[in-house]
PDB file of N, CA and C in Angstrom:
ATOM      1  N   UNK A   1     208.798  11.294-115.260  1.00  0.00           N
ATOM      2  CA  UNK A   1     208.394  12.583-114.729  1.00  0.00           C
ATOM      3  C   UNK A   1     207.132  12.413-113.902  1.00  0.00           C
ATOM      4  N   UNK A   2     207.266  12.950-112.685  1.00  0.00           N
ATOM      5  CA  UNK A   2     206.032  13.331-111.921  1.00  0.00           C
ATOM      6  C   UNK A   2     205.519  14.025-111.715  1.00  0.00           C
ATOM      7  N   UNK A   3     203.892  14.557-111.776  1.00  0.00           N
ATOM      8  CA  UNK A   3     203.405  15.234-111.688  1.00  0.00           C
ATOM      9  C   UNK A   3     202.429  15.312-110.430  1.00  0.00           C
ATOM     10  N   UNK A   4     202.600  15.909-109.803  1.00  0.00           N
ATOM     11  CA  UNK A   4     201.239  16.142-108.837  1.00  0.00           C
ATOM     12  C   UNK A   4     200.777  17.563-108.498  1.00  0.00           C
ATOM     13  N   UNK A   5     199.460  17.352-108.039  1.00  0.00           N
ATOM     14  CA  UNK A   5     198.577  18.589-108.197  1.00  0.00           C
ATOM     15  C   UNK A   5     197.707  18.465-107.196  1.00  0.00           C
ATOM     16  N   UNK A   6     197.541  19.901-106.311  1.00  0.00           N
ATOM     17  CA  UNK A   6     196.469  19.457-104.866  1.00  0.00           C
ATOM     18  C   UNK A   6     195.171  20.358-105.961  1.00  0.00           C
ATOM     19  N   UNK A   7     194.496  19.741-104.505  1.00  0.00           N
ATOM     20  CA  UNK A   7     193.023  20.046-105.148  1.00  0.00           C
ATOM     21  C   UNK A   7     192.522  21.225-105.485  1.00  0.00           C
ATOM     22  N   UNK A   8     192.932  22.341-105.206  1.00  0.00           N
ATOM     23  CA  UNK A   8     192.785  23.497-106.359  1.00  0.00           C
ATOM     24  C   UNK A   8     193.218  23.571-107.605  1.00  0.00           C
ATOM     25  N   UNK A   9     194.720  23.057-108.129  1.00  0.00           N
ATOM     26  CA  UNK A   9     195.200  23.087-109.335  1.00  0.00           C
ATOM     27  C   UNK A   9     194.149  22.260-109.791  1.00  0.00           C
ATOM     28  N   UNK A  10     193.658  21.141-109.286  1.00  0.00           N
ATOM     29  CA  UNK A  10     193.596  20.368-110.243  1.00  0.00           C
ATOM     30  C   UNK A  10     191.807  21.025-110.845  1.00  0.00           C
ATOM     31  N   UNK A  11     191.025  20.984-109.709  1.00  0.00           N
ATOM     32  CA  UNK A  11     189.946  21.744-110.113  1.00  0.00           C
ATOM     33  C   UNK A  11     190.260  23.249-111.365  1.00  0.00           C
ATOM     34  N   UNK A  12     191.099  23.936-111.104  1.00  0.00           N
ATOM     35  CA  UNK A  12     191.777  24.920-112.522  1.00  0.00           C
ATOM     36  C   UNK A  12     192.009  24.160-113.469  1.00  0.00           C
ATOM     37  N   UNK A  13     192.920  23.406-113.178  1.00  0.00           N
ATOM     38  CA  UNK A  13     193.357  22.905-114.886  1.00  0.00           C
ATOM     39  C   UNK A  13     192.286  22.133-115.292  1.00  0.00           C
ATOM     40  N   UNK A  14     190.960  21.222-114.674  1.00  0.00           N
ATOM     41  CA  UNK A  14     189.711  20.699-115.445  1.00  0.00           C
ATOM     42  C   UNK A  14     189.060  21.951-116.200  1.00  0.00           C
ATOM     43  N   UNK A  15     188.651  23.175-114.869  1.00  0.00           N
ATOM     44  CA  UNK A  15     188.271  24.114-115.509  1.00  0.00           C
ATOM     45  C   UNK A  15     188.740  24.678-116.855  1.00  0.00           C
ATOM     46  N   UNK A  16     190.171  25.105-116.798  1.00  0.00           N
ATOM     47  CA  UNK A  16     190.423  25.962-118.078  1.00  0.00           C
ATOM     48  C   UNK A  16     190.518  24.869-119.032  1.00  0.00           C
ATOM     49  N   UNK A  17     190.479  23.292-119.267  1.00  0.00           N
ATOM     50  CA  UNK A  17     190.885  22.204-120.478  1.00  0.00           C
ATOM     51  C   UNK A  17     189.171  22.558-120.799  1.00  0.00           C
ATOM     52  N   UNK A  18     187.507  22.136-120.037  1.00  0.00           N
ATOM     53  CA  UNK A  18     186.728  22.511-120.536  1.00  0.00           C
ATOM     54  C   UNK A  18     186.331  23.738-121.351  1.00  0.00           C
ATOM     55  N   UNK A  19     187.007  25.063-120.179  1.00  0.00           N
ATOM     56  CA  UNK A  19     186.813  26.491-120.957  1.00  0.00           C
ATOM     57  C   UNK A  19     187.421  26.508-122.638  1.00  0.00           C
ATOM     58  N   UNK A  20     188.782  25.996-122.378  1.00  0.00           N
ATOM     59  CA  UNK A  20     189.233  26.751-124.010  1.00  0.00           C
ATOM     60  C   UNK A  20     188.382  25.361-125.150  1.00  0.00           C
ATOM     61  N   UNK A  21     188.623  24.326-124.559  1.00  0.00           N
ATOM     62  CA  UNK A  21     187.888  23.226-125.609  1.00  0.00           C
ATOM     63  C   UNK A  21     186.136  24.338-125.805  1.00  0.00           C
ATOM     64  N   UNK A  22     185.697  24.628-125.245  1.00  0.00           N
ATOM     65  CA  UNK A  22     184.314  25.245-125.632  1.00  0.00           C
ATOM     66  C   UNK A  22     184.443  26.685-126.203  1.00  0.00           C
ATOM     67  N   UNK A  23     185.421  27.010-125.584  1.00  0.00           N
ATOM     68  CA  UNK A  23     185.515  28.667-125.753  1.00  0.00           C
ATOM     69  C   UNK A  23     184.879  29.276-124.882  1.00  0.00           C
ATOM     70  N   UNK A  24     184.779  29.538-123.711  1.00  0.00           N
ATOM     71  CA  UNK A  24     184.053  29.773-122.624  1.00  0.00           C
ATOM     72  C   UNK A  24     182.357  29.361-122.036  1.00  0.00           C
ATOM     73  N   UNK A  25     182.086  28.625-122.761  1.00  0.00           N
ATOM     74  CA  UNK A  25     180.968  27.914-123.020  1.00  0.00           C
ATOM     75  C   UNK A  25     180.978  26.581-121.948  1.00  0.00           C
ATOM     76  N   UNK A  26     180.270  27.056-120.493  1.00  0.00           N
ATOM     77  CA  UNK A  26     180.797  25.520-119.773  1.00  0.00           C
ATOM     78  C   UNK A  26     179.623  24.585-120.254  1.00  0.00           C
ATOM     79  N   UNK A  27     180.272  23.109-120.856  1.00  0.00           N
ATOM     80  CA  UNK A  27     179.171  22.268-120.910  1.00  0.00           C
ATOM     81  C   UNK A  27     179.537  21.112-119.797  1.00  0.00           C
ATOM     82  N   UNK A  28     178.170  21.544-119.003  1.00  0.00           N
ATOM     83  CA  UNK A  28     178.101  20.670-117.494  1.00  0.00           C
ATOM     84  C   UNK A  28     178.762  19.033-117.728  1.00  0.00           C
ATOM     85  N   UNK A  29     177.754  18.495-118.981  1.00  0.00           N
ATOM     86  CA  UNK A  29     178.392  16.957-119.339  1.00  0.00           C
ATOM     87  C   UNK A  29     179.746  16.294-119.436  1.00  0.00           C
ATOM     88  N   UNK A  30     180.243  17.514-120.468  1.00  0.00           N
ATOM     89  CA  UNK A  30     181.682  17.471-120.800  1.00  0.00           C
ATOM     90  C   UNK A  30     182.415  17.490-119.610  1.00  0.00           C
ATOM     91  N   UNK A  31     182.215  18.638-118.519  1.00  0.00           N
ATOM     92  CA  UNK A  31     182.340  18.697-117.292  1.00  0.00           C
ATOM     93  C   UNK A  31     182.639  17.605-116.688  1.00  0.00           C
ATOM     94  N   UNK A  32     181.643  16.921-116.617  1.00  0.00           N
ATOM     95  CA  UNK A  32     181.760  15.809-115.861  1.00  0.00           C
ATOM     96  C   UNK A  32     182.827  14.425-116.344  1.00  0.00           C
ATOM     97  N   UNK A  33     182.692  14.422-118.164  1.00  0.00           N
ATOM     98  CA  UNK A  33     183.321  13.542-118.630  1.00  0.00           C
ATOM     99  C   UNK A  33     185.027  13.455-118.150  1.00  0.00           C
ATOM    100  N   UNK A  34     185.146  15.072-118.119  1.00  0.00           N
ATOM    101  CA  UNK A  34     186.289  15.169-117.877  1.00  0.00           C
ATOM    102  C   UNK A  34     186.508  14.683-116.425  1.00  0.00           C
ATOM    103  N   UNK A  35     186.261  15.713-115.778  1.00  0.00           N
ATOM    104  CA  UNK A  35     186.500  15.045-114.081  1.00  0.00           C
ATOM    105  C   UNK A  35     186.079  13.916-113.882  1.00  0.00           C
ATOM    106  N   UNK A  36     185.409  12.830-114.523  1.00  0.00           N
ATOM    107  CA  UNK A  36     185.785  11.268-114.004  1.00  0.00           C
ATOM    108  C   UNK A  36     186.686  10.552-114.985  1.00  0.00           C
ATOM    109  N   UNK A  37     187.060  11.162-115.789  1.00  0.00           N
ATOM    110  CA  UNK A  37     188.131  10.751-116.255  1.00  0.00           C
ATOM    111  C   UNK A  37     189.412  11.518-115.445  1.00  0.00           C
ATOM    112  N   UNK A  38     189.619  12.208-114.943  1.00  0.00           N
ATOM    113  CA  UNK A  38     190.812  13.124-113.932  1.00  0.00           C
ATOM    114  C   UNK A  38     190.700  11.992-113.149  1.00  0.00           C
ATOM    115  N   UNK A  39     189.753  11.880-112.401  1.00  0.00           N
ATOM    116  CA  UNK A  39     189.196  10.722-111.204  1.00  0.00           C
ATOM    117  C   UNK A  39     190.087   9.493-111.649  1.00  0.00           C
ATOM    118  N   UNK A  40     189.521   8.996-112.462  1.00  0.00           N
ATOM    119  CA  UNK A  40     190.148   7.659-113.015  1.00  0.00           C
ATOM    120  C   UNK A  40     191.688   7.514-112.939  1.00  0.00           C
ATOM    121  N   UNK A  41     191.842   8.616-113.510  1.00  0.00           N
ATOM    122  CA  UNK A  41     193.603   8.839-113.963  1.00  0.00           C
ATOM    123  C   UNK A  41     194.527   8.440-112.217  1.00  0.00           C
ATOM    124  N   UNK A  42     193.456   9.611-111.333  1.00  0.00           N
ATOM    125  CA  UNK A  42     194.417   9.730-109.925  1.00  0.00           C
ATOM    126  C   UNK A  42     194.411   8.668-109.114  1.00  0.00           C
ATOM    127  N   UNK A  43     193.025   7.757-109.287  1.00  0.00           N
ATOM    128  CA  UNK A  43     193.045   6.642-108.512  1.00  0.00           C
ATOM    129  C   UNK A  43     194.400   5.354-109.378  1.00  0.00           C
ATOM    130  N   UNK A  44     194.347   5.296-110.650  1.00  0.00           N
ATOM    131  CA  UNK A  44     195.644   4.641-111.399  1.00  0.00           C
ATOM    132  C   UNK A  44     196.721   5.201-110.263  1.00  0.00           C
ATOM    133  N   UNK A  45     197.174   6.592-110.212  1.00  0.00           N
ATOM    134  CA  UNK A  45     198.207   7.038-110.209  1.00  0.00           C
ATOM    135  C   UNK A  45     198.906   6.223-108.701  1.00  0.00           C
ATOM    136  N   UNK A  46     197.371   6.975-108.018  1.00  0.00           N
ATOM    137  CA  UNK A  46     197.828   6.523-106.067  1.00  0.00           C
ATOM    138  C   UNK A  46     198.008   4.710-106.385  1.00  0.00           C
ATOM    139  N   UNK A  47     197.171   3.891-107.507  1.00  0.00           N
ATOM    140  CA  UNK A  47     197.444   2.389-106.988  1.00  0.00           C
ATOM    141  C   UNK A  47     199.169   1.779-107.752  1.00  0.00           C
ATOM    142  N   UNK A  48     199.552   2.861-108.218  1.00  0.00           N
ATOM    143  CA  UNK A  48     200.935   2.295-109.059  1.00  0.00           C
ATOM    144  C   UNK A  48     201.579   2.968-107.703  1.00  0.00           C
ATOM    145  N   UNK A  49     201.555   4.110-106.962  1.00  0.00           N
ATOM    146  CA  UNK A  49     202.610   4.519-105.856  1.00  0.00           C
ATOM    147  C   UNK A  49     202.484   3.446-105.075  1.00  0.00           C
ATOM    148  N   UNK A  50     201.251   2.834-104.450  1.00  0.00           N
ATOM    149  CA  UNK A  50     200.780   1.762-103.878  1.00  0.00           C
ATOM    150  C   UNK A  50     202.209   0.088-104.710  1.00  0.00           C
ATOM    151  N   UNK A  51     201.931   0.177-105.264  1.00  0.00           N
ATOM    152  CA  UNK A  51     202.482  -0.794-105.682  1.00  0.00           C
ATOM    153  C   UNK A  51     204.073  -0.791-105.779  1.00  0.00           C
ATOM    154  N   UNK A  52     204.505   0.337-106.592  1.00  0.00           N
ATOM    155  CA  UNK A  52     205.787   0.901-106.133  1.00  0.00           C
ATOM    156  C   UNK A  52     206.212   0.864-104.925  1.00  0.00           C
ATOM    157  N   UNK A  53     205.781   1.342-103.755  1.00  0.00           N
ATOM    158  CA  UNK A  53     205.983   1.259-102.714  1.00  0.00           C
ATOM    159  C   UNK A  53     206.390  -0.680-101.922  1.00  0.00           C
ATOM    160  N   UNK A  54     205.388  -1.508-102.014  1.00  0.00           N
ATOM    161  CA  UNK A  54     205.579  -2.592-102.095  1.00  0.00           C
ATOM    162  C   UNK A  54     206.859  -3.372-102.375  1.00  0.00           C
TER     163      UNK A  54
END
């Protein structure tokens, strides 16, 4: 299964995974933990299409 997401979804779905994990409580850190871990995930994703492609 594939998933892809342009850059609004994906900015929402970081948003609401921080919101309900806090309960509306944004914690900036967590924030961040998350979106470089999103980061991490998409650069994997594009170097396996990369490779697939190959």
């Amino acid at each position: 299964m594939k998933t892809t997401f342009n850059d609004g979804e994906a900015v929402e779905i970081l948003f609401e995974m921080v919101f309900e994990e806090y309960e509306g409580i944004l914690n900036t850190s967590r924030l961040i933990q998350v979106i470089h871990a999103f980061t991490e995930w998409a650069i994997e994703q594009e170097k396996l299409k990369e490779e697939e492609a190959e």
